[in-house]
C-alpha atoms as a PDB file:
ATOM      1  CA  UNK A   1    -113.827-241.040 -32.100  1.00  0.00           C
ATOM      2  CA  UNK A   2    -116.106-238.454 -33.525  1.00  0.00           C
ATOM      3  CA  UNK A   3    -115.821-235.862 -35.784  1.00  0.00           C
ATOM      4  CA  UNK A   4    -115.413-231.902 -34.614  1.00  0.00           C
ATOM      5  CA  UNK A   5    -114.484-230.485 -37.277  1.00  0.00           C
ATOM      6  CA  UNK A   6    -114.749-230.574 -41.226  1.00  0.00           C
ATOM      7  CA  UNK A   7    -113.165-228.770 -44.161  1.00  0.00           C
ATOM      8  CA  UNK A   8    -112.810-228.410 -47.624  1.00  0.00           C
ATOM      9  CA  UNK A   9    -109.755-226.654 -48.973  1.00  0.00           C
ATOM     10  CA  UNK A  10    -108.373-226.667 -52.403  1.00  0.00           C
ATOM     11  CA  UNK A  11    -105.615-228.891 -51.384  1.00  0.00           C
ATOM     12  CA  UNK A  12    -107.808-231.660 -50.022  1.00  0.00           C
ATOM     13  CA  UNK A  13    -110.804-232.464 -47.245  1.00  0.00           C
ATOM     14  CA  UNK A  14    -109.463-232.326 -43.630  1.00  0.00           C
ATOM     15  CA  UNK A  15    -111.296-233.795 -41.131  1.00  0.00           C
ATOM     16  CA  UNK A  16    -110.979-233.455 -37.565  1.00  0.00           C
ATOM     17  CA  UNK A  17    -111.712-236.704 -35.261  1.00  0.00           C
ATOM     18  CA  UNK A  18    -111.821-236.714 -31.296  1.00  0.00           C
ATOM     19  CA  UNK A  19    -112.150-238.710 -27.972  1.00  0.00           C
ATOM     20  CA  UNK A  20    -111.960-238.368 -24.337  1.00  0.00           C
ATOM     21  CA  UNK A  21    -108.011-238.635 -24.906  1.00  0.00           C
ATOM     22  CA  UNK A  22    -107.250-238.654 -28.572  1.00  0.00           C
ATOM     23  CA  UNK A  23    -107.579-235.840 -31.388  1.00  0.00           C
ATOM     24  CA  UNK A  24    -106.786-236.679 -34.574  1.00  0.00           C
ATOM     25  CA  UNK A  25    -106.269-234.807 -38.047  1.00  0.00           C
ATOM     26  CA  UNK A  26    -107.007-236.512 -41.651  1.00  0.00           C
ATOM     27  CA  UNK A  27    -106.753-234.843 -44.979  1.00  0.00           C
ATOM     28  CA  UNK A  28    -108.428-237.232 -47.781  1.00  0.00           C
ATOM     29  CA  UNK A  29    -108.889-239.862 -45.872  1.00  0.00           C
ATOM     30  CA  UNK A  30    -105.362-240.279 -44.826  1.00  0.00           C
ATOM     31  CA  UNK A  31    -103.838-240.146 -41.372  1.00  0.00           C
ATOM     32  CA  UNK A  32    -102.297-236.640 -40.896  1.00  0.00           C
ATOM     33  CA  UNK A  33    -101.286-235.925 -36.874  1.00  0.00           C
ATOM     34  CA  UNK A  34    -102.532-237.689 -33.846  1.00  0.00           C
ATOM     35  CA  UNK A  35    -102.050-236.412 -29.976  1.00  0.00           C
ATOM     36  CA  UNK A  36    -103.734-235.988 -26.742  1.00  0.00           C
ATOM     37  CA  UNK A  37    -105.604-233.337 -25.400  1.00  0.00           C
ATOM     38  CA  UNK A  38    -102.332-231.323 -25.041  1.00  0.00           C
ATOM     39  CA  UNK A  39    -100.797-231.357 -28.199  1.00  0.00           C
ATOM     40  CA  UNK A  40     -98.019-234.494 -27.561  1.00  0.00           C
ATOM     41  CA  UNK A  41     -97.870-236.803 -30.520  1.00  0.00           C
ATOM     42  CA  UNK A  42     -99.050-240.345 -30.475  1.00  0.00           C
ATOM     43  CA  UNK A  43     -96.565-241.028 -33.543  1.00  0.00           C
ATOM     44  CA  UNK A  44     -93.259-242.537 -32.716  1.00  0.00           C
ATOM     45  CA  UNK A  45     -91.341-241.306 -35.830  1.00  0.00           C
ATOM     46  CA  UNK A  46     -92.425-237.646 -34.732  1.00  0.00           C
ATOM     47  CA  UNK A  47     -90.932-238.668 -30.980  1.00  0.00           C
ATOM     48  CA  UNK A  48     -87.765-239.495 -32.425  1.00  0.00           C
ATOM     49  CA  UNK A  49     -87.172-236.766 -34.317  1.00  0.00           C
ATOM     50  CA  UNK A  50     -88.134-234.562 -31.337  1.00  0.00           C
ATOM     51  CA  UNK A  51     -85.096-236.572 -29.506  1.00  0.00           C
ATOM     52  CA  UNK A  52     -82.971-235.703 -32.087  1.00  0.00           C
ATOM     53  CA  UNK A  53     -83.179-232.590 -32.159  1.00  0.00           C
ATOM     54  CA  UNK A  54     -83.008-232.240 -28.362  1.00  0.00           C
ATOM     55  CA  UNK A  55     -79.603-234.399 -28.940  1.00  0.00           C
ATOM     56  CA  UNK A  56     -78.426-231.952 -31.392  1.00  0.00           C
ATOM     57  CA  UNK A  57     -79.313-229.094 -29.092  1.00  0.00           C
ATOM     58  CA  UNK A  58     -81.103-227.334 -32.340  1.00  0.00           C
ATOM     59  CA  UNK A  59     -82.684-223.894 -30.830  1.00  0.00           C
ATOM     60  CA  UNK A  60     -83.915-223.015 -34.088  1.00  0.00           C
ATOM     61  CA  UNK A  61     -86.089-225.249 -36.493  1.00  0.00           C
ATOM     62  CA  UNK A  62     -87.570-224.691 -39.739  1.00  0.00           C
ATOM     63  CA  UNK A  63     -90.815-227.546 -40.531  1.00  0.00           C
ATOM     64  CA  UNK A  64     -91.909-227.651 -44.018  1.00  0.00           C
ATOM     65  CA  UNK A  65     -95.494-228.892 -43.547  1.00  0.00           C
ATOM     66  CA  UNK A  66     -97.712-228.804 -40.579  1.00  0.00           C
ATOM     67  CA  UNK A  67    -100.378-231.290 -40.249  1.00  0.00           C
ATOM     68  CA  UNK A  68    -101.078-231.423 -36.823  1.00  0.00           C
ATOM     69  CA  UNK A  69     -98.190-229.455 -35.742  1.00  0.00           C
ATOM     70  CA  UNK A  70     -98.134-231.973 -32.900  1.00  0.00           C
ATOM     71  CA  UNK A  71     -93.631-231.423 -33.212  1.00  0.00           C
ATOM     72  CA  UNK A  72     -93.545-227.431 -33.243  1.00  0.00           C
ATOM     73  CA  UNK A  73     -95.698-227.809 -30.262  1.00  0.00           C
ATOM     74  CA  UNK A  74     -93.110-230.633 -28.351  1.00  0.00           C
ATOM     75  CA  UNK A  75     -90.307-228.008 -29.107  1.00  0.00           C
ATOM     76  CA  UNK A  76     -91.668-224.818 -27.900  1.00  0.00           C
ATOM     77  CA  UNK A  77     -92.181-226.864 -24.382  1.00  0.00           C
ATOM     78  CA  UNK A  78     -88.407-227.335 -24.570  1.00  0.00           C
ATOM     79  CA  UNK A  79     -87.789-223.813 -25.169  1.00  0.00           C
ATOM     80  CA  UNK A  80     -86.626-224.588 -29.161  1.00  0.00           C
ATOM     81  CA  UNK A  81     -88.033-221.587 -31.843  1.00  0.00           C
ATOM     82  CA  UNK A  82     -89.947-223.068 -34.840  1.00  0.00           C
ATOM     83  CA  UNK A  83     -90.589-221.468 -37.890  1.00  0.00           C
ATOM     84  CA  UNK A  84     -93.691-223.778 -40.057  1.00  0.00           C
ATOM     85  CA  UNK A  85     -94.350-223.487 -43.744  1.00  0.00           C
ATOM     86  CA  UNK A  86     -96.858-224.981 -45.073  1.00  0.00           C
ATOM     87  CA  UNK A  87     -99.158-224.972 -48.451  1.00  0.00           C
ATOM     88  CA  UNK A  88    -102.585-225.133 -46.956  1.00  0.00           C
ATOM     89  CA  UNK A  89    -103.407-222.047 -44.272  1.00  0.00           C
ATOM     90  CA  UNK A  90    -106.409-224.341 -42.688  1.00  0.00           C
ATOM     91  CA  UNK A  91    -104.050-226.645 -40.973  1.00  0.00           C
ATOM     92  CA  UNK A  92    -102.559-223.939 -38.839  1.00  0.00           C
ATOM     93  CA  UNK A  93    -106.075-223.168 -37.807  1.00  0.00           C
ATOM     94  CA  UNK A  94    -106.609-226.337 -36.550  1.00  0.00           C
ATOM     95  CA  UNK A  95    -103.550-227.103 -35.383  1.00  0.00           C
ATOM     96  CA  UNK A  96    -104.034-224.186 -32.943  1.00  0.00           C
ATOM     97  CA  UNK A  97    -107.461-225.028 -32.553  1.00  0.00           C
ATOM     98  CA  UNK A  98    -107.380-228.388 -31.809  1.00  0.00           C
ATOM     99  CA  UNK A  99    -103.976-229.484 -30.840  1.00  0.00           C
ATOM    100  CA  UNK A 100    -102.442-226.224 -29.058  1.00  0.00           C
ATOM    101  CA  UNK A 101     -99.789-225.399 -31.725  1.00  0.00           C
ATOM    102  CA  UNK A 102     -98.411-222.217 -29.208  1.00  0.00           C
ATOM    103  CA  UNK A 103     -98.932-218.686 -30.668  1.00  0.00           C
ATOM    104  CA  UNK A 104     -95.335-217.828 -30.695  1.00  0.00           C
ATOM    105  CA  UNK A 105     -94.933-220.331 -33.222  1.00  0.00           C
ATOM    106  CA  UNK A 106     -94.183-218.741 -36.428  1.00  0.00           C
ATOM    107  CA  UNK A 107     -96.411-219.868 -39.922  1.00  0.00           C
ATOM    108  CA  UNK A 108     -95.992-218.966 -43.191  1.00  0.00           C
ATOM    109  CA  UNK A 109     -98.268-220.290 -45.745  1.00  0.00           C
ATOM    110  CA  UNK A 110     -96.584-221.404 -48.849  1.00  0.00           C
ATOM    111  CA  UNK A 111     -94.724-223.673 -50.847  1.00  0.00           C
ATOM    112  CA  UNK A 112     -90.843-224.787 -48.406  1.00  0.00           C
ATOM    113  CA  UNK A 113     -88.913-224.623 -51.796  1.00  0.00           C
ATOM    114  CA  UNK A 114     -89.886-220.800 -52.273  1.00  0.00           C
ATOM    115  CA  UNK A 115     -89.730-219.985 -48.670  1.00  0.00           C
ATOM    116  CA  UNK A 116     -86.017-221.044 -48.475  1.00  0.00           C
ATOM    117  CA  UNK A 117     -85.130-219.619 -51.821  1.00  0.00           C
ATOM    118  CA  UNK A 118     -86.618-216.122 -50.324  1.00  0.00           C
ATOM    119  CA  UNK A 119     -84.895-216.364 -46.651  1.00  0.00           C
ATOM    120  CA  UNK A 120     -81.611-215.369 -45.421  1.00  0.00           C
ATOM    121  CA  UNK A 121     -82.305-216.924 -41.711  1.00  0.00           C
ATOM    122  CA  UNK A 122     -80.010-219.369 -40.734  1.00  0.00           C
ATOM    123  CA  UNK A 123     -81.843-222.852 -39.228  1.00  0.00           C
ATOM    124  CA  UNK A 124     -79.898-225.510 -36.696  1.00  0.00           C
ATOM    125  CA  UNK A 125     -82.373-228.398 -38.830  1.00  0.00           C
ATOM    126  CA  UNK A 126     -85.043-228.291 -41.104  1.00  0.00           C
ATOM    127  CA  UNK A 127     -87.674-231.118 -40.422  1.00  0.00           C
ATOM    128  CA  UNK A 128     -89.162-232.214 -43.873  1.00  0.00           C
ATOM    129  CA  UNK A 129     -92.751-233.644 -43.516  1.00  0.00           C
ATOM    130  CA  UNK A 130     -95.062-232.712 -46.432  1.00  0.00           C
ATOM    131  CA  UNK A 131     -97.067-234.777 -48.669  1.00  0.00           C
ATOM    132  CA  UNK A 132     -99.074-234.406 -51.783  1.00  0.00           C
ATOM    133  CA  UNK A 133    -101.448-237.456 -51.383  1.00  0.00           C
ATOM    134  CA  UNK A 134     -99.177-240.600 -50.968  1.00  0.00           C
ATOM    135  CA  UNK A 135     -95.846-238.894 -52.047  1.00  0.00           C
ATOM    136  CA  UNK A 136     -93.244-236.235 -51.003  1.00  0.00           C
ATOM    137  CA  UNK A 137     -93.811-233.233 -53.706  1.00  0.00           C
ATOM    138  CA  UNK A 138     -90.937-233.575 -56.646  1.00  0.00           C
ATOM    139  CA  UNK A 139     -89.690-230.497 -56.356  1.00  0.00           C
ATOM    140  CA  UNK A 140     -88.694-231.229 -52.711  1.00  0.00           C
ATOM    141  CA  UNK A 141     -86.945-234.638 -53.552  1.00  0.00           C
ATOM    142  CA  UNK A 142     -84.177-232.818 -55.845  1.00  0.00           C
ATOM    143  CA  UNK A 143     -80.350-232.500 -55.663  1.00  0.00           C
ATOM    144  CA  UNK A 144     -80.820-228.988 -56.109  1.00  0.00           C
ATOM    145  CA  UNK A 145     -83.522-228.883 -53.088  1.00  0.00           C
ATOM    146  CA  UNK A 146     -81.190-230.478 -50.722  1.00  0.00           C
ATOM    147  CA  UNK A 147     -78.721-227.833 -51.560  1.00  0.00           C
ATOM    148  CA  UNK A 148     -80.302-225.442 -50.387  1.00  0.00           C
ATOM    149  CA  UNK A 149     -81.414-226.742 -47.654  1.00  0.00           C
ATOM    150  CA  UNK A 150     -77.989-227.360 -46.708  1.00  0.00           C
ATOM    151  CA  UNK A 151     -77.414-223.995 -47.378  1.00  0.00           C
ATOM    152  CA  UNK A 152     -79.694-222.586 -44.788  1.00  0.00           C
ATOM    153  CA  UNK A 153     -78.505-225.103 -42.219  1.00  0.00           C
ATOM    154  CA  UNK A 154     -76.013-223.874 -39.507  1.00  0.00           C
ATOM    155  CA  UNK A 155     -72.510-224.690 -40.688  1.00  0.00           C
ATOM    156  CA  UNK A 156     -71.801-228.100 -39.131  1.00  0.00           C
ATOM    157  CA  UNK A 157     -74.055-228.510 -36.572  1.00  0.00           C
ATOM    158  CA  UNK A 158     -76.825-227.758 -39.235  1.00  0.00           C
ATOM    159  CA  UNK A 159     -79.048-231.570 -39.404  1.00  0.00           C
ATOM    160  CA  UNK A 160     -81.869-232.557 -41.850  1.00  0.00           C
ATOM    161  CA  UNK A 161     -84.751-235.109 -41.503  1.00  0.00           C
ATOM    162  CA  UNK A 162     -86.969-236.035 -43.464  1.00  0.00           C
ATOM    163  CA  UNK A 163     -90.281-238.582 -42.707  1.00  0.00           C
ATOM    164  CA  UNK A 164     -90.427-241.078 -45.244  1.00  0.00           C
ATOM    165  CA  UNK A 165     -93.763-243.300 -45.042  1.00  0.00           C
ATOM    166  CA  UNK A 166     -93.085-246.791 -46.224  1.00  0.00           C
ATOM    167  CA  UNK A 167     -94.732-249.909 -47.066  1.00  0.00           C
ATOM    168  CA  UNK A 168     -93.054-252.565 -46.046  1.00  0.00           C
ATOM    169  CA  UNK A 169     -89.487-253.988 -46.468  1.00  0.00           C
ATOM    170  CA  UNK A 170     -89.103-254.375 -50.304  1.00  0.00           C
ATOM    171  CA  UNK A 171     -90.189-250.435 -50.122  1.00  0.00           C
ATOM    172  CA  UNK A 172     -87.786-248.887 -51.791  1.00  0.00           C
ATOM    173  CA  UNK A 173     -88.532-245.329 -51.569  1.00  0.00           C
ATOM    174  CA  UNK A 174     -86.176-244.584 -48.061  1.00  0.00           C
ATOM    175  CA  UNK A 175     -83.187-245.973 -50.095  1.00  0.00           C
ATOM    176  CA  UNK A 176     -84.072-243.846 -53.142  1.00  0.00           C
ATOM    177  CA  UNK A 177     -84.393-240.826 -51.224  1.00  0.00           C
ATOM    178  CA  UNK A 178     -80.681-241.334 -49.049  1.00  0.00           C
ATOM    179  CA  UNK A 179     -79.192-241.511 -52.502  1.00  0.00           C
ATOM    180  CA  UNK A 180     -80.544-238.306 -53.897  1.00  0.00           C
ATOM    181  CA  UNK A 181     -79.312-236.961 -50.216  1.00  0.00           C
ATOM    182  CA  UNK A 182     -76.175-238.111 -50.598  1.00  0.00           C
ATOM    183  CA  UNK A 183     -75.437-235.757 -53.041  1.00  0.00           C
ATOM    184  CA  UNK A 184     -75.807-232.867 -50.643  1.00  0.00           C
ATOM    185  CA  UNK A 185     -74.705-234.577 -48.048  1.00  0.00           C
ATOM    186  CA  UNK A 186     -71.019-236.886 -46.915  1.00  0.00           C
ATOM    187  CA  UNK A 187     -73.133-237.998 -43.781  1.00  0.00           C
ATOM    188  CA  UNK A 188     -76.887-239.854 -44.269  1.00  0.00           C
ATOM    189  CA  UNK A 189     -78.066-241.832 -41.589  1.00  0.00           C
ATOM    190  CA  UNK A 190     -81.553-244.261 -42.247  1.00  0.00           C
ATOM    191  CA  UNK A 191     -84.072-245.137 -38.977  1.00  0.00           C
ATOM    192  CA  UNK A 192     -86.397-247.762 -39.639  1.00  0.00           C
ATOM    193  CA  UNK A 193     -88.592-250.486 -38.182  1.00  0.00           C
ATOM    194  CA  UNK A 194     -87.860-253.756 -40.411  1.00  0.00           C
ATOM    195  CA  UNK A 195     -90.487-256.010 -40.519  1.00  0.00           C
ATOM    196  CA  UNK A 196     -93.738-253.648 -39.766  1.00  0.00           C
ATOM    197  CA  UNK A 197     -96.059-252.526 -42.045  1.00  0.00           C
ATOM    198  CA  UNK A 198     -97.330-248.821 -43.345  1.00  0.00           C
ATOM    199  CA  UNK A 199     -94.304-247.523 -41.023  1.00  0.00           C
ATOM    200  CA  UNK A 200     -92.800-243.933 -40.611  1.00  0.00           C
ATOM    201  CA  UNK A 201     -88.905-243.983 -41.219  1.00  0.00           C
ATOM    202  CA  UNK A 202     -86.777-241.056 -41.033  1.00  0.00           C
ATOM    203  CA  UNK A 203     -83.855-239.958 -43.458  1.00  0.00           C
ATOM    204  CA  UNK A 204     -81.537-237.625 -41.714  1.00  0.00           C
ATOM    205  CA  UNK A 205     -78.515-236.150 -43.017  1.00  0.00           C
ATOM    206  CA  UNK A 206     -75.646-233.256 -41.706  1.00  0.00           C
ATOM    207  CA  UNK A 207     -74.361-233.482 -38.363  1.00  0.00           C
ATOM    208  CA  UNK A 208     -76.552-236.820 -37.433  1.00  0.00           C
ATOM    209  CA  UNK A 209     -73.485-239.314 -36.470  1.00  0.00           C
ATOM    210  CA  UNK A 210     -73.866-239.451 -33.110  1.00  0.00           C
ATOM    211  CA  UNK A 211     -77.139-239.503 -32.456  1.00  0.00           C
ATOM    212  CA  UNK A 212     -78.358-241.972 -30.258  1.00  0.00           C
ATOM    213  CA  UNK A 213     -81.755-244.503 -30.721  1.00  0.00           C
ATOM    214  CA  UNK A 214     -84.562-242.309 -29.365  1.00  0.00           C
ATOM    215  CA  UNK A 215     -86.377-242.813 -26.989  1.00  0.00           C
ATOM    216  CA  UNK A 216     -89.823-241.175 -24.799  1.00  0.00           C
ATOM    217  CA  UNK A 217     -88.735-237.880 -23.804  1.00  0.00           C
ATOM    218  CA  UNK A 218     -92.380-236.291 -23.346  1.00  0.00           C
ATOM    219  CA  UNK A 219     -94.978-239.180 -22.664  1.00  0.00           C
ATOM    220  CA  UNK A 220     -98.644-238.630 -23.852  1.00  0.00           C
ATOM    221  CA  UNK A 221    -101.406-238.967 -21.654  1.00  0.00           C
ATOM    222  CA  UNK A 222    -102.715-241.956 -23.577  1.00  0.00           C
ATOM    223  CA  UNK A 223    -100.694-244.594 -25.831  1.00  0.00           C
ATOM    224  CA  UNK A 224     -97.280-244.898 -23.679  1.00  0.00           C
ATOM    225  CA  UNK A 225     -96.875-248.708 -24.462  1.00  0.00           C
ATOM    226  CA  UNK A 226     -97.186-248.402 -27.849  1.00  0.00           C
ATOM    227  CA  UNK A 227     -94.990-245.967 -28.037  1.00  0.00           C
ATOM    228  CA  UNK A 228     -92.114-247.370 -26.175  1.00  0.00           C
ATOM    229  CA  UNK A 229     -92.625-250.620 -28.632  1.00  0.00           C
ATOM    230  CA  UNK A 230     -93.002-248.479 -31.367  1.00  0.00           C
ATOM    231  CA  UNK A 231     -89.332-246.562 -30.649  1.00  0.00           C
ATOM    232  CA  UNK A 232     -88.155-249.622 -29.572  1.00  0.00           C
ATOM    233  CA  UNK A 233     -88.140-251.306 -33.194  1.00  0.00           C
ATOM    234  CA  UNK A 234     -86.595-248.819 -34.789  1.00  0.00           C
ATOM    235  CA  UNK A 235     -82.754-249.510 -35.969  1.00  0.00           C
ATOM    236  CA  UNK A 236     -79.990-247.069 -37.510  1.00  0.00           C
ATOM    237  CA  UNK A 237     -78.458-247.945 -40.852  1.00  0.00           C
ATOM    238  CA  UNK A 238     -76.374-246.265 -42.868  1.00  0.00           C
ATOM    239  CA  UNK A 239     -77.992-244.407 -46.076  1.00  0.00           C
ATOM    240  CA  UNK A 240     -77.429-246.770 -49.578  1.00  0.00           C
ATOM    241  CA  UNK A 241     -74.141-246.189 -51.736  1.00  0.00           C
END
């Protein structure tokens, strides 16, 4: 891969790699986004949210950070609305740019804490994917900031995910997080890949019991068989006590 594109922004150095097949998005040297030339994510974790939100029928979605926006743009193919905050105004640039976030996608450039606090629209999920170097921002990991999440969630068919990168298996940080959820939430539901390394697990919460394991609803150009293993490892448990 070679690089297209390079910027400095006061919330880090983005670069922007590409192939014949693959473009890819890093902010300080760490892996943002990847998809091919049309926008569909090479990341499994972003695949199964994307299925769960098809499962939940959710026609309106709220993101709170962008990267790539490689999920806004899986959603608008299925017809869903997306609304993106994000802190840093250069990734919608490239994410339009580069990886065909749709027009009609809607971007407000900001911190997701304040943007809820200021709404009065009404979301079917919010998707939680934001990081401040290697960590989730505080302020978005509080009791407090799950209740208002929940607040701006659709009564009960309102859902709540949240990507949670973790080490390995003595990781704790996916437990830590269900148990701060759990205090917004009755229902928490944990999908993980035991035994892999520097893996994406979701935390979901809200109206998430009957989802099923995803699966490859909209298949790249390049990277199907990883995929499939990929979404293939990943288990359901139930969040901590």
């Amino acid at each position: 891969m070679h690089p297209v594109a390079q910027h400095r922004t006061r919330h880090g150095e983005i670069v922007v790699l590409m192939s014949r097949s693959v473009v890819a998005y890093w902010q300080d040297e760490r892996h943002q986004s990847e998809a091919d030339h049309r926008g569909i994510s090479l990341a499994a974790y972003i695949h199964a949210i994307h299925g769960f939100l098809l499962q939940a029928e959710s026609r309106r979605v709220l993101m709170i950070g962008c990267g790539g926006g490689t999920l806004a743009t899986m959603l608008r193919a299925a017809g869903v609305k997306v609304t993106i905050v994000e802190i840093n105004a250069r990734s919608f640039e490239i994410s339009r740019k580069y990886f065909h976030l749709p027009r009609d996608v809607e971007c407000h450039v900001g911190d997701g804490r304040t943007f809820l606090r200021a709404t009065k629209q009404k979301f079917d999920a919010v998707v939680l994917d934001a990081y401040d170097g290697n960590h989730i921002p505080k302020q978005l990991m509080t009791p407090a900031f799950f209740k208002l999440v929940r607040a701006r969630l659709n009564g009960r068919r309102g859902c709540f995910f949240v990507n949670v990168v973790m080490r390995n298996d003595r990781d704790s940080h996916l437990n830590r997080i269900a148990r701060v959820m759990k205090k917004a939430w009755p229902e928490v539901r944990l999908l993980d890949a035991p035994g892999t390394v520097d893996r994406n697990a979701v935390a979901m919460a809200g109206a998430v019991k009957r989802f099923t394991l995803p699966r490859l609803v909209m298949t790249p150009k390049s990277g199907r068989r990883l995929l499939r293993r990929e979404l293939k490892a990943y288990r359901f448990r139930d969040g901590p006590a």
